[in-house]
Protein backbone atom coordinates (compact mmCIF):
# COMPACT_ATOMS: atom_id res chain seq x y z
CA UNK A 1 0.00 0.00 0.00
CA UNK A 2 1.35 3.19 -1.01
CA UNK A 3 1.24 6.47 0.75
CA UNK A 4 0.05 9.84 -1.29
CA UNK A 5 1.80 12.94 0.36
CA UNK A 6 -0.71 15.57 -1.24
CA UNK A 7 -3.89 13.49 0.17
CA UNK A 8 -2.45 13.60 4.00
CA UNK A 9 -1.92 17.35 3.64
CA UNK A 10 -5.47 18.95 3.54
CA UNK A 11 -5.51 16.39 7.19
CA UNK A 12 -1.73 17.66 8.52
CA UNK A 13 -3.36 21.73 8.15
CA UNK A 14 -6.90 21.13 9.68
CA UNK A 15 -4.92 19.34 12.75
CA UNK A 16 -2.62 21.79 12.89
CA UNK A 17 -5.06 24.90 12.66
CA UNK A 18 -7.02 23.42 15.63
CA UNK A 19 -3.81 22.66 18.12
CA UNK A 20 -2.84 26.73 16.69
CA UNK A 21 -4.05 27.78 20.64
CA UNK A 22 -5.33 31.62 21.13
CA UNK A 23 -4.61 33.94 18.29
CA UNK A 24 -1.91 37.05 18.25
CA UNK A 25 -4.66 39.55 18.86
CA UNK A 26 -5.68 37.54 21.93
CA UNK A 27 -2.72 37.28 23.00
CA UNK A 28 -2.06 40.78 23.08
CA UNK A 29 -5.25 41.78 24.16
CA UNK A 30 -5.77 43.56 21.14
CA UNK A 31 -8.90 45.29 20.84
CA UNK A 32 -11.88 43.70 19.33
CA UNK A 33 -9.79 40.44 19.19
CA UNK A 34 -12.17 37.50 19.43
CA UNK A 35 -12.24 34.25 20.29
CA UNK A 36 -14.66 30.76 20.50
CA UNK A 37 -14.94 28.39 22.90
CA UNK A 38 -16.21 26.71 26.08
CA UNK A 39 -16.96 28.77 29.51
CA UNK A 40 -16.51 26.86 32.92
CA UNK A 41 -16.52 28.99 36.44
CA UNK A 42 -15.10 28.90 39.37
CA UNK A 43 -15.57 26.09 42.43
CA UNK A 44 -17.29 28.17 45.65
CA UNK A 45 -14.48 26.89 47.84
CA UNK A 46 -11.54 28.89 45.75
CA UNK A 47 -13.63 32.15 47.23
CA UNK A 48 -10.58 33.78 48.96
CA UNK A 49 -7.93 32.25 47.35
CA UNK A 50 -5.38 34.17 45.64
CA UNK A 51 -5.19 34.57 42.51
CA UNK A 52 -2.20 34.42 39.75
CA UNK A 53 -2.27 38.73 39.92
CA UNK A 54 -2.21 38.16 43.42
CA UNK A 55 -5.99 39.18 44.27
CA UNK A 56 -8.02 37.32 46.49
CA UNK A 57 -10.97 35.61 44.22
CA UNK A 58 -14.72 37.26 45.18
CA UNK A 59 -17.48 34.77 43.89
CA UNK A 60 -19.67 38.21 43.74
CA UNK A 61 -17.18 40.16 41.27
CA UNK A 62 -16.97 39.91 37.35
CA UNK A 63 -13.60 38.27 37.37
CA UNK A 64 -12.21 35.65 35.11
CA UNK A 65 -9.27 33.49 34.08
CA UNK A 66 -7.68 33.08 30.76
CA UNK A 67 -4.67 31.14 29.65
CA UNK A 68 -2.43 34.08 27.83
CA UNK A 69 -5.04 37.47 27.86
CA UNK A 70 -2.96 39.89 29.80
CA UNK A 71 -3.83 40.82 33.17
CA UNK A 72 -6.87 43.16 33.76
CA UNK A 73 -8.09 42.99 30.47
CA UNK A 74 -12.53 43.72 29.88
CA UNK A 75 -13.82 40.71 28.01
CA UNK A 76 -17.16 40.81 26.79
CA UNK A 77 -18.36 37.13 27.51
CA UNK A 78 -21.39 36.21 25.10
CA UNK A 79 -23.21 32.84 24.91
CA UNK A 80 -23.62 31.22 21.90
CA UNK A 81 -25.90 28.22 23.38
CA UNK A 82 -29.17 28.62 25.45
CA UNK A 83 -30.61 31.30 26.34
CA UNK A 84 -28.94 34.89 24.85
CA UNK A 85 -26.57 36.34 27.58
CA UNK A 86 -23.61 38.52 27.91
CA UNK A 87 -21.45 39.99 30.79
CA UNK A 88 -18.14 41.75 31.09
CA UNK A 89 -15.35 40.63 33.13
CA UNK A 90 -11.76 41.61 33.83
CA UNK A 91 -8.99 39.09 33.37
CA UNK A 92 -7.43 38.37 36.87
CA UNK A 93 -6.44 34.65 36.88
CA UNK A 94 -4.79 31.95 34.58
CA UNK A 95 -6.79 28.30 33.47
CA UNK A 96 -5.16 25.63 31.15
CA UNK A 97 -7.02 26.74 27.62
CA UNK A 98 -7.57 24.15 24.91
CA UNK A 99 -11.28 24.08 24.57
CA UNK A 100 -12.37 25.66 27.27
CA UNK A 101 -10.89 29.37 27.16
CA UNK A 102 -12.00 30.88 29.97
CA UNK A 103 -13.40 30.24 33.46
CA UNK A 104 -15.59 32.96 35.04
CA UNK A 105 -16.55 34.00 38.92
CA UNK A 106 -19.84 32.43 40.07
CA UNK A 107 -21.68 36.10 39.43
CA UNK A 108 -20.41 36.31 35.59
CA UNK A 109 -21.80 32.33 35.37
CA UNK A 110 -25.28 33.48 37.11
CA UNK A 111 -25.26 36.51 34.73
CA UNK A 112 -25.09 33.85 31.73
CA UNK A 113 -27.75 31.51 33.59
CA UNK A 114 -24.49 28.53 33.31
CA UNK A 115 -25.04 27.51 36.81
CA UNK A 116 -26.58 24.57 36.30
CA UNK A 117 -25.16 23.41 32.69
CA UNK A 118 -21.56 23.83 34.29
CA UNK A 119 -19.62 24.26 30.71
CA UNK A 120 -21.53 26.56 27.41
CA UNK A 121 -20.11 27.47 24.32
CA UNK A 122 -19.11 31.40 24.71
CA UNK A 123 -17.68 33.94 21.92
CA UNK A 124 -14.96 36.43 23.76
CA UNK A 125 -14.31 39.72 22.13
CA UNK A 126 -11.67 42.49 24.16
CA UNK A 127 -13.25 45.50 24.99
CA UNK A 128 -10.90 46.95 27.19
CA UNK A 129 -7.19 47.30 27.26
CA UNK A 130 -4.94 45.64 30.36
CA UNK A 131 -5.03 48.02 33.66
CA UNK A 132 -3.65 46.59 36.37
CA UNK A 133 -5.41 45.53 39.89
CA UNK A 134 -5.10 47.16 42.97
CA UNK A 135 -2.95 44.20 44.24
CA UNK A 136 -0.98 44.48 41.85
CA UNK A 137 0.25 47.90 41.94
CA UNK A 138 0.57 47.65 45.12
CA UNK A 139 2.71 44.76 44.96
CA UNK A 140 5.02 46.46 42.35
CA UNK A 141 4.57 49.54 44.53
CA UNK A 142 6.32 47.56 47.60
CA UNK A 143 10.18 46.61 47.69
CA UNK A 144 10.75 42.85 47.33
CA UNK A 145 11.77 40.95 51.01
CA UNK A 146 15.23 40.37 51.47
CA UNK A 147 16.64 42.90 48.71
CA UNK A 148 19.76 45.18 50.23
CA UNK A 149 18.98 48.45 51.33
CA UNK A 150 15.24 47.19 52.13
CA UNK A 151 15.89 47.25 55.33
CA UNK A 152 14.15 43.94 55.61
């Protein structure tokens, strides 16, 4: 049986397009940048935790995590099955990606009426550029423990 190079490529670029991961734009946060996936939320016992930008997490805020967005970005969060819902939420935390691309507080999930479905199909588009957090100008604002002259 003989192999035919040209009939395995169409295959090689469809696999490859869908392992790409999140765009340039998304990864810049580029305004307007969009991108399709699946929504998850949060567990109500990581209320309090910290965060990777070094917040605590608030079920009752319009947070989320993404896997490369940049800190403090405004996502509009829109779903595409069910019933019609949106929200905005900032960017605070990191997830893994792949297909799901984002997982939102427990307030953004209510907003989108996800609660009991768990996972839904959501289109992200940025409407806001990266600002950062309270926490985390004051953590830049603060010298680092142990550095000379700190007096630490």
């Amino acid at each position: 049986m003989s192999r035919n190079p040209s009939r395995l490529l169409p295959l090689l670029l469809a696999v490859a397009a869908g392992c790409a991961g999140p765009s340039a734009e998304i990864r810049a946060g580029q305004l307007g940048a969009v991108e399709e996936g699946m929504a998850t939320y949060y567990s109500p016992r990581l209320a309090g935790h910290r965060t990777a930008n070094g917040e605590r997490y608030d079920p009752t805020r319009f947070t989320a995590a993404h896997p490369v967005l940049p800190f403090g970005t405004h996502v509009q969060v829109t779903r595409l099955d069910g019933p019609p819902a949106e929200v905005v939420v900032r960017i605070n935390d990191r997830c893994k990606g792949g297909k799901k691309i984002i997982d939102l507080s427990e307030a953004a999930a209510r907003r989108l009426d996800m609660m009991r479905a768990g996972i839904v199909r959501v289109r992200l588009r940025v409407i806001g550029e990266a600002r950062p957090s309270p926490a985390e100008l004051r953590s830049a604002a603060s010298p680092l423990r142990g550095e000379a002259g700190s007096g630490r």
